[in-house]
Protein backbone atom coordinates (compact mmCIF):
# COMPACT_ATOMS: atom_id res chain seq x y z
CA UNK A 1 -4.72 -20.52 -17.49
CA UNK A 2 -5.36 -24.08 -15.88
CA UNK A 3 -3.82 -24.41 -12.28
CA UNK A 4 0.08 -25.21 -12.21
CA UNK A 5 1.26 -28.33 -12.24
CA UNK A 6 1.94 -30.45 -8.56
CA UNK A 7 5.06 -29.31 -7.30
CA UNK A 8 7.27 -32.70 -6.05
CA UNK A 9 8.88 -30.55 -3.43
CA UNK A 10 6.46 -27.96 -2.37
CA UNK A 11 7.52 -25.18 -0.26
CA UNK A 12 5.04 -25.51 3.15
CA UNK A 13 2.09 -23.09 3.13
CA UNK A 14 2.05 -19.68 5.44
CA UNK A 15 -0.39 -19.78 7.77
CA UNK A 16 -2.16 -16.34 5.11
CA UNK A 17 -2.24 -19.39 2.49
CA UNK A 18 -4.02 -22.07 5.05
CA UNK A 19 -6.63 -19.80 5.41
CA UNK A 20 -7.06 -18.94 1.52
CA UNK A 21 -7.21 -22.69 0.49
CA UNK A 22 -9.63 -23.69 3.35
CA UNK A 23 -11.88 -20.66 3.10
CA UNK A 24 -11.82 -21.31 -1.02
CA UNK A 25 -12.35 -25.07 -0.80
CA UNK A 26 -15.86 -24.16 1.73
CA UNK A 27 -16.81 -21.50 -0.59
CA UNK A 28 -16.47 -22.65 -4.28
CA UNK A 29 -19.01 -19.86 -5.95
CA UNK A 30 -16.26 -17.35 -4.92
CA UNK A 31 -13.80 -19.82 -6.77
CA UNK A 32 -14.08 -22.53 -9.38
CA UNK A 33 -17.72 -21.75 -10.33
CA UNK A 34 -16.45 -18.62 -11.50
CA UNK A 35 -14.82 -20.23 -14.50
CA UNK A 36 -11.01 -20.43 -16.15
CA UNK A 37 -8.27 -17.49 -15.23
CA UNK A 38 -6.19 -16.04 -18.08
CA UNK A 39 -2.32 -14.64 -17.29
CA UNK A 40 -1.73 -11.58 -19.59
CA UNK A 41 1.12 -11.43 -22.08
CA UNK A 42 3.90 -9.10 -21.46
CA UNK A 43 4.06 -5.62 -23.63
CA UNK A 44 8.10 -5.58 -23.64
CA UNK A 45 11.09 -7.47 -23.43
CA UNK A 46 12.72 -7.18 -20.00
CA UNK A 47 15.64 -5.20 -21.15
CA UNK A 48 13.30 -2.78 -23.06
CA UNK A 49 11.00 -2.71 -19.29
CA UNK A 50 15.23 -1.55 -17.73
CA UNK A 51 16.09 1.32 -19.82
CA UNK A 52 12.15 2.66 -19.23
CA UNK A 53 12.08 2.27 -15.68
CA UNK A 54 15.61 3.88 -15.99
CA UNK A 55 14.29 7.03 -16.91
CA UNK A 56 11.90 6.76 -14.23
CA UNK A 57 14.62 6.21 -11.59
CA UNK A 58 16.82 9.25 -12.97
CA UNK A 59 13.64 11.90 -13.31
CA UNK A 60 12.25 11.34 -10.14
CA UNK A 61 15.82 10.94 -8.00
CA UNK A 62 16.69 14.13 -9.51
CA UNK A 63 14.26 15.76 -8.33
CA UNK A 64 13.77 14.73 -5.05
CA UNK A 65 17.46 14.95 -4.76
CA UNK A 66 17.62 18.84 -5.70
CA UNK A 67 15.32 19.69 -2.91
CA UNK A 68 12.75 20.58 -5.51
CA UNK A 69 10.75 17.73 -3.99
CA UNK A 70 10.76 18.60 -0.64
CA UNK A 71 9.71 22.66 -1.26
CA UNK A 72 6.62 21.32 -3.12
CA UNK A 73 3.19 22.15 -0.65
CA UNK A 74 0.64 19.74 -0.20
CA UNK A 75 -2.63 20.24 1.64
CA UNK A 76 -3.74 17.98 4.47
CA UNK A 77 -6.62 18.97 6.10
CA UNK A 78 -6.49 22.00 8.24
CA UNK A 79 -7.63 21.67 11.93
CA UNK A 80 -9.00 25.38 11.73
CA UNK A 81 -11.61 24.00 9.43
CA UNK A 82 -13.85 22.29 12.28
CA UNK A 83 -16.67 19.57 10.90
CA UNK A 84 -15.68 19.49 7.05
CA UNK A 85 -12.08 18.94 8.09
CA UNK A 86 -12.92 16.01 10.07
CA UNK A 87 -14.79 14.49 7.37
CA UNK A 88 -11.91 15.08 5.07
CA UNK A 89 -9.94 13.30 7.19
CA UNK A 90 -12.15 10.16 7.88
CA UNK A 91 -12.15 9.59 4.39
CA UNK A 92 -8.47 9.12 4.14
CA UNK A 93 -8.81 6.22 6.48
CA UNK A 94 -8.94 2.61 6.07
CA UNK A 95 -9.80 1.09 9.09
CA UNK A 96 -7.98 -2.04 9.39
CA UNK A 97 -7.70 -5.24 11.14
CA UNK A 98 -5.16 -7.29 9.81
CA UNK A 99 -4.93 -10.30 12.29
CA UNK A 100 -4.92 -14.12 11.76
CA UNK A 101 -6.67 -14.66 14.75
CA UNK A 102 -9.09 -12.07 14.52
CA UNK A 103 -12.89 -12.62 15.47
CA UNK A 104 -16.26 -12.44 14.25
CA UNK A 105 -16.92 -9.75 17.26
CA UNK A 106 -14.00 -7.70 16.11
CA UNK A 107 -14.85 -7.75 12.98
CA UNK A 108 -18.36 -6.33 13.76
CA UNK A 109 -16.54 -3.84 16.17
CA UNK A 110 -14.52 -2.54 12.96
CA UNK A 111 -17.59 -2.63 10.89
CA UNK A 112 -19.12 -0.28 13.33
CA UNK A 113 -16.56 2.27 13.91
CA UNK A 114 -16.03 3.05 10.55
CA UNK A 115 -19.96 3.66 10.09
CA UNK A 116 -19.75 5.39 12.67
CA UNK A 117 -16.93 7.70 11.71
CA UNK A 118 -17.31 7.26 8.36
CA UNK A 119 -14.53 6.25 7.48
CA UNK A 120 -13.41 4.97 3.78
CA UNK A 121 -13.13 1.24 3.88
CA UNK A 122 -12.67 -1.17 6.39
CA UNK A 123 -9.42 -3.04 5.16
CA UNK A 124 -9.60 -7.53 6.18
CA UNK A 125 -8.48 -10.23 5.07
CA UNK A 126 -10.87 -12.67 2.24
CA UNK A 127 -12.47 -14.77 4.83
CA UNK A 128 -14.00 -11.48 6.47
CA UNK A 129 -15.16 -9.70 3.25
CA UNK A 130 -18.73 -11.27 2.86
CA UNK A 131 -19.43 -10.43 6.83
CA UNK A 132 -17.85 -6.26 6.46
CA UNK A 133 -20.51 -6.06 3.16
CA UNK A 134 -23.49 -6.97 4.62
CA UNK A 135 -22.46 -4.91 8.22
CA UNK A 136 -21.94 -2.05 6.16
CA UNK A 137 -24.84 -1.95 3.70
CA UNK A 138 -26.65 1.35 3.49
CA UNK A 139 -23.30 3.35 4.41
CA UNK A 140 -20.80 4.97 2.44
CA UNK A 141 -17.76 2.98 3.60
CA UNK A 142 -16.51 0.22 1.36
CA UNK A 143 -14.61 -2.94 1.87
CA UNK A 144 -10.68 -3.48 1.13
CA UNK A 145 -9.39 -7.14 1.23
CA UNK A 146 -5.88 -7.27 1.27
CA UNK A 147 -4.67 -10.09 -1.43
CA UNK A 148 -1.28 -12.14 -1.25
CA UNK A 149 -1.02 -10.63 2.28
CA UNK A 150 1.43 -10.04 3.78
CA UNK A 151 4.53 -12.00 1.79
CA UNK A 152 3.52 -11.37 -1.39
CA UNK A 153 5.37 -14.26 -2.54
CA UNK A 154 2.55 -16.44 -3.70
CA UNK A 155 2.34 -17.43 -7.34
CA UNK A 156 0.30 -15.26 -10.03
CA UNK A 157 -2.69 -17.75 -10.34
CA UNK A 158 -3.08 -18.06 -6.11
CA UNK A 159 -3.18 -14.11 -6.28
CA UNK A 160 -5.51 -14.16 -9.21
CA UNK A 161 -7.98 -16.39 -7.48
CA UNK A 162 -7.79 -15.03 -4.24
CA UNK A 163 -8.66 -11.16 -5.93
CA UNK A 164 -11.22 -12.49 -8.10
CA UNK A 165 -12.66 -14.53 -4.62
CA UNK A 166 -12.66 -11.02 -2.93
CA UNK A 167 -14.44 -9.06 -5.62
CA UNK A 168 -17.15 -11.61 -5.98
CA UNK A 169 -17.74 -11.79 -1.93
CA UNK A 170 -17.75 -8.14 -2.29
CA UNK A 171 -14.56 -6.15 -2.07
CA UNK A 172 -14.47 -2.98 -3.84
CA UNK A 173 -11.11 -2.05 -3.10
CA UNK A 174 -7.45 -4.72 -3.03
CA UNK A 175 -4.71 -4.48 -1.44
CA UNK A 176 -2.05 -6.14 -3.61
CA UNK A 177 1.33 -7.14 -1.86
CA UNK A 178 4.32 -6.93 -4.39
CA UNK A 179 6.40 -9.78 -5.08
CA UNK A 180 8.86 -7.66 -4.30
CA UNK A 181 11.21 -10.64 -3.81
CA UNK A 182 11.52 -10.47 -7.48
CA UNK A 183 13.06 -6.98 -7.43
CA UNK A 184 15.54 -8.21 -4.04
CA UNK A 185 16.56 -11.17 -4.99
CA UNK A 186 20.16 -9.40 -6.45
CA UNK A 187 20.77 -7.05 -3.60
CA UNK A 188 23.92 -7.22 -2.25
CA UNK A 189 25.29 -6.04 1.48
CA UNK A 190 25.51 -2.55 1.70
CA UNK A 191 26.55 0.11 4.01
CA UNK A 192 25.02 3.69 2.73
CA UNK A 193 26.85 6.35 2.50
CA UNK A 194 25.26 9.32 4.76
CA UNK A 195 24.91 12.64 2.94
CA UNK A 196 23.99 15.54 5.20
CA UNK A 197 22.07 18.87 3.31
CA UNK A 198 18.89 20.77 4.81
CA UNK A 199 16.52 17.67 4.46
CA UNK A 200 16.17 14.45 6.17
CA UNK A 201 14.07 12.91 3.56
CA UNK A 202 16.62 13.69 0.64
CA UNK A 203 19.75 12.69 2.74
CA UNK A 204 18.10 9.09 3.08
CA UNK A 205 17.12 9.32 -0.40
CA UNK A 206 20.37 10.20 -1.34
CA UNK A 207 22.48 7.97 0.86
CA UNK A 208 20.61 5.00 -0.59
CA UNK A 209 20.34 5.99 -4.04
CA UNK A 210 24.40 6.93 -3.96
CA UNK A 211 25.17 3.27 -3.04
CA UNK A 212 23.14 1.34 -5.31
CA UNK A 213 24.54 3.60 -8.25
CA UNK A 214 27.79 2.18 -7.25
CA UNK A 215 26.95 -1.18 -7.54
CA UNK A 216 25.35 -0.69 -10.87
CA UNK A 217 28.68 1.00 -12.15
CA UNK A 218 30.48 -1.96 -11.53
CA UNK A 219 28.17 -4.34 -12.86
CA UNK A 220 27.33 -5.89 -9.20
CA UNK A 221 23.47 -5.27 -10.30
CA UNK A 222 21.24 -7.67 -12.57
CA UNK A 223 18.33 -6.86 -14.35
CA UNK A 224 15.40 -7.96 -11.96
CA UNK A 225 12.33 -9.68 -14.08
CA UNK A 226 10.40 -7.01 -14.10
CA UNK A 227 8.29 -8.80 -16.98
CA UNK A 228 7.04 -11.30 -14.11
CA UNK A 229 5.69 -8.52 -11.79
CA UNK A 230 4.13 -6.62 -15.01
CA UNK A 231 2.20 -9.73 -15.81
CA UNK A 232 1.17 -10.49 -12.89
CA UNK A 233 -0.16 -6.74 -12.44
CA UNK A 234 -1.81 -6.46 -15.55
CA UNK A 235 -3.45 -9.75 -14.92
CA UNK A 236 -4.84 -8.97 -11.88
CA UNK A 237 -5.87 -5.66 -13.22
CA UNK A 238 -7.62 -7.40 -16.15
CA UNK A 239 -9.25 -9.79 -13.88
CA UNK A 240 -10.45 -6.91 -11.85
CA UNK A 241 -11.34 -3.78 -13.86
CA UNK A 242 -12.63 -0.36 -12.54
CA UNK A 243 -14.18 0.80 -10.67
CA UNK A 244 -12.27 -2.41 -8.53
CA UNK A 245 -9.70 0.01 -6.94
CA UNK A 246 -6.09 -1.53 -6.55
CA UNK A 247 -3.71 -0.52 -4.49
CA UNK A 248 -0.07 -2.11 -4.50
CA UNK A 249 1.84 -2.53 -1.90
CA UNK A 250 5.52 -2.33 -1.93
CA UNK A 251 7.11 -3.25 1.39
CA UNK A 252 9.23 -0.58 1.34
CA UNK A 253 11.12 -1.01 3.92
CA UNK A 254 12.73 -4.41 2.20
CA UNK A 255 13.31 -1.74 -1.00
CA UNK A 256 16.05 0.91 -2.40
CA UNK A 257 14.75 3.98 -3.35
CA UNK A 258 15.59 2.28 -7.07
CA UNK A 259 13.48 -0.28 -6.53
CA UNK A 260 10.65 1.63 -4.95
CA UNK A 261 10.85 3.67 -8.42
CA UNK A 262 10.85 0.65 -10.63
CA UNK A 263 7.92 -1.00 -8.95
CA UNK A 264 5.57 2.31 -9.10
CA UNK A 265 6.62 2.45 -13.09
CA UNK A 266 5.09 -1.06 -13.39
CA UNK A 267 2.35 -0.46 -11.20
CA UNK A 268 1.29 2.57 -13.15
CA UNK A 269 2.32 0.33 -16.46
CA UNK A 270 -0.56 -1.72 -15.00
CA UNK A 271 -2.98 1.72 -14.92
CA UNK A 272 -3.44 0.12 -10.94
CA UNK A 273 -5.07 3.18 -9.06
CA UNK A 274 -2.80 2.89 -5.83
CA UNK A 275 1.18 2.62 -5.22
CA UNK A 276 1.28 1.87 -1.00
CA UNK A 277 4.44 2.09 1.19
CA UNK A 278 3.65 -1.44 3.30
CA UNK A 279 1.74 -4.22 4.95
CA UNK A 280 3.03 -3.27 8.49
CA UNK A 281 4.36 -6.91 9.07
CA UNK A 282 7.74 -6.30 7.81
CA UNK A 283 9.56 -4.05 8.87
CA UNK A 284 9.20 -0.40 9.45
CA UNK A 285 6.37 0.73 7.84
CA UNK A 286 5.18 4.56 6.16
CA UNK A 287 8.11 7.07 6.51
CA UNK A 288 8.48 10.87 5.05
CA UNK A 289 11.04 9.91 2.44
CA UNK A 290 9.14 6.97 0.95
CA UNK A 291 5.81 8.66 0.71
CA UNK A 292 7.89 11.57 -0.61
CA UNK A 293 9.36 9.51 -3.43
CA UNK A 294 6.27 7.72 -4.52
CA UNK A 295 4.49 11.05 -5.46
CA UNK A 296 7.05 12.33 -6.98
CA UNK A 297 7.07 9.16 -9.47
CA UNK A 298 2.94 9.20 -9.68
CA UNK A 299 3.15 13.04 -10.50
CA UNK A 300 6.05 12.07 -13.15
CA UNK A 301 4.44 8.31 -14.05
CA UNK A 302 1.27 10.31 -15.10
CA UNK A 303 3.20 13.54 -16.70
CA UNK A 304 4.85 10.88 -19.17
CA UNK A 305 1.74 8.81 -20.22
CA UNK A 306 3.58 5.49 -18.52
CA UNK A 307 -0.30 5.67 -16.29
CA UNK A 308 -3.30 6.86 -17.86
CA UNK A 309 -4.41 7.88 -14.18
CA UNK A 310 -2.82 10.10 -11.58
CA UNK A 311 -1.72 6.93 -9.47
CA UNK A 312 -2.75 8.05 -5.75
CA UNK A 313 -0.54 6.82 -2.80
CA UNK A 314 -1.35 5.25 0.61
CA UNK A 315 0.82 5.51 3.61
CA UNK A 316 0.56 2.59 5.63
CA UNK A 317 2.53 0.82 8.81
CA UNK A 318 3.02 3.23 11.69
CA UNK A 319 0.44 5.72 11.59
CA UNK A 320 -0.48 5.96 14.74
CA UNK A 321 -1.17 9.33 15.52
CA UNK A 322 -2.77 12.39 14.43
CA UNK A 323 0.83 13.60 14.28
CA UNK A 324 2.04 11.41 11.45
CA UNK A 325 -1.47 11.43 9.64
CA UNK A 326 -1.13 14.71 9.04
CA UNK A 327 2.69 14.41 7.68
CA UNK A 328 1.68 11.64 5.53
CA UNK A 329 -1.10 13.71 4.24
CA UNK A 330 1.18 16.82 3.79
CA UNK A 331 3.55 14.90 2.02
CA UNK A 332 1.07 14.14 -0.59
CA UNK A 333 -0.61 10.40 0.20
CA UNK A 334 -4.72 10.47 0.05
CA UNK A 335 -5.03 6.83 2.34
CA UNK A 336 -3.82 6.08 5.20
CA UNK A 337 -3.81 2.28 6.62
CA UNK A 338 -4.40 2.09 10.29
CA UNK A 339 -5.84 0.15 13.08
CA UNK A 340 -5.27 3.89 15.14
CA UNK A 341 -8.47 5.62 13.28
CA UNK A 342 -10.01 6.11 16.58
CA UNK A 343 -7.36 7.68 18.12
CA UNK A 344 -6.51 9.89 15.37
CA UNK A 345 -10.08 11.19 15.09
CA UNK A 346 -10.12 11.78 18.51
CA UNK A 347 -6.97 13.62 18.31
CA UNK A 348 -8.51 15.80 15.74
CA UNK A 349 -11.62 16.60 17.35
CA UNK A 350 -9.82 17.80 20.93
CA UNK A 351 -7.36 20.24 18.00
CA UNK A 352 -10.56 21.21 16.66
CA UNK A 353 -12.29 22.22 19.82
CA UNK A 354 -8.54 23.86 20.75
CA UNK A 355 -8.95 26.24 17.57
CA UNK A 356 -12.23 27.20 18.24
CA UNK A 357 -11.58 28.06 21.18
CA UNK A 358 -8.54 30.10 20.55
CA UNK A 359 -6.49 27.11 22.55
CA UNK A 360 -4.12 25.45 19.99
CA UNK A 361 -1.80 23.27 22.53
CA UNK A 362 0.01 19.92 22.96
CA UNK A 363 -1.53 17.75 25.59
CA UNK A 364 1.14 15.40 26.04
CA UNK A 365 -0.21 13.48 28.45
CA UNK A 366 -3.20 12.39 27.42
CA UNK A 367 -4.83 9.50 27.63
CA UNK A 368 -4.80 7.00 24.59
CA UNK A 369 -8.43 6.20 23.58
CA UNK A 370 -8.17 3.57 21.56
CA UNK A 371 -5.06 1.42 20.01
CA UNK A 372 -4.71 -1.79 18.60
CA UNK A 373 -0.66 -2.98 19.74
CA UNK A 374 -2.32 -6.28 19.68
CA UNK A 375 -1.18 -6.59 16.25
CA UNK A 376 1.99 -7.19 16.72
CA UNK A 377 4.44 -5.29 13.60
CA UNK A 378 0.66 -4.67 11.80
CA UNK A 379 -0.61 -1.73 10.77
């Protein structure tokens, strides 16, 4: 695919898209020596992509609905388990700095942390990627990039370029943003209707999920393109094959439960390794009911055959504590997206040391080691 055509009334660039086109245009061997992108073709119609994801929707809302969701158990790691449960749980985090203005010297700092905790990935924008590979050669921790961060409005061929850039600097891992304007752009209003039973997660789920069925029943609701976001996915997939892990992000605070369902069916159309609740820059980010929902529709999305793998998902925006790292977990995510990773393993060692010690308590008052509110609505 050759590069679209001038627009005569271009829309000005974010301030994410500055720094793509000037770090691009001072690096071209991460760009145009690569050689020509190709968009894939679409596998269905858009109406025939509707009554699929349709399915989706009314599988997985039953479920969570019923309570069935909520009863399942998942394992998080258990404090009682000392050393091996803290390595479990440094390997659910991606250590992240997110920031425009970050610096070299934070980025090292980052680099450094997660060697020294051993921690997944460290998660940065493009223009960091080539520094975070060579910091963390000889270690086990890998480098995310985050790609069409964090508006995920950019065009297909911007997102293709920037995730091939990434990979060839040396990303393993992307973080894909959702043009999830695509699957917004017909909401109407709404006031949701609250539904009270034994679980908070399913009354939100519900609440939502009861008002958006009324707009559908009287018509209020167009078909969003989902063949645009399904190209762009499998494109990007193409572009970057396994063992390139991709994780989507879905904003999901700017989504209905609907929605939310209808992008994890095309991201596991896309046979993309990751379905992840935000980018922490709009809006709330991770809650219970969202993480909830999205392994319901992996479990189901893989059950079917829609996803040839078990999609896995990543809880992101928020987690801030051991407290909610350990929800997320229980809940059923596998990543968790924070600039907190300090904190939380320090959390986790001090409840380690408590249950060998036969002292399990709540220290309320203790002192915050390490935070990053610099970031201001980040992860």
């Amino acid at each position: 695919m050759s590069a679209p055509a001038e627009n005569p009334h271009p829309t000005p660039l974010t301030e994410s898209e500055v720094l793509i086109r000037d770090f691009l245009a001072a690096n071209p061997a991460l760009d145009a020596e690569l050689g020509p992108i190709e968009v894939m073709t679409d596998r269905y119609t858009n109406e025939e992509w509707a009554a699929q994801i349709a399915e989706t929707q009314k599988a997985v809302l039953k479920e969570v609905e019923s309570g069935e969701r909520a009863q399942k158990v998942y394992e998080g790691p258990s404090m009682r388990n000392g050393n091996e449960a803290l390595k479990e749980l440094a390997k659910t985090v991606d250590h992240t700095v997110l920031k425009l203005e970050a610096t070299s010297a934070q980025i090292d700092t980052l680099c450094s942390e997660a060697r020294t905790e051993d921690f997944k990935s460290v998660c940065v924008r493009m223009n960091w990627v080539q520094r975070c590979f060579s910091n963390l050669k000889g270690s086990s921790v890998v480098v995310a990039a985050v790609v069409g961060f964090h508006e995920g409005t950019q065009d297909t061929y911007s997102k293709l370029r920037e995730a091939r850039a990434c990979v060839a600097a040396g990303a393993s891992e992307l973080d894909l943003v959702l043009n999830h304007s695509l699957l917004t752009k017909h909401n109407k209003p709404r006031t949701p209707r609250v539904i009270r039973s034994h679980d908070s997660a399913i009354d939100s789920i519900t609440a939502a999920n009861t008002t958006a069925n009324s707009r559908s029943a009287s018509g209020e609701e167009d078909i969003p393109d989902y063949s645009a976001i399904y190209r762009e996915l499998a494109s990007i997939r193409s572009l970057c094959p396994s063992p390139v892990v991709i994780k989507l992000i879905l904003e999901t605070s700017q989504l209905t439960p609907k929605q939310i369902l209808a992008a994890s069916h095309l991201a596991a159309a896309a046979n993309l390794d990751f379905i992840k609740t935000s980018t922490g820059f709009n809006g709330p980010g991770a809650s219970l009911p969202n993480v909830q929902l999205m392994v319901g529709a992996s479990e189901y999305l893989h059950k079917t055959g829609v996803s040839e793998r078990h999609m896995q998902v990543k809880a992101s925006g928020g987690v801030r504590s051991l407290e909610t790292a350990i929800e997320m977990l229980e809940a059923g995510a596998t990543r968790l997206g924070t600039s907190s990773g300090l904190w939380i393993m320090q959390q986790a060692r001090e409840k380690v040391e408590q249950a060998k010690s036969g002292k399990v308590e709540d220290r309320p008052g203790a002192t915050r080691l390490y935070t990053d509110d610099s970031v201001a609505g980040g992860y």
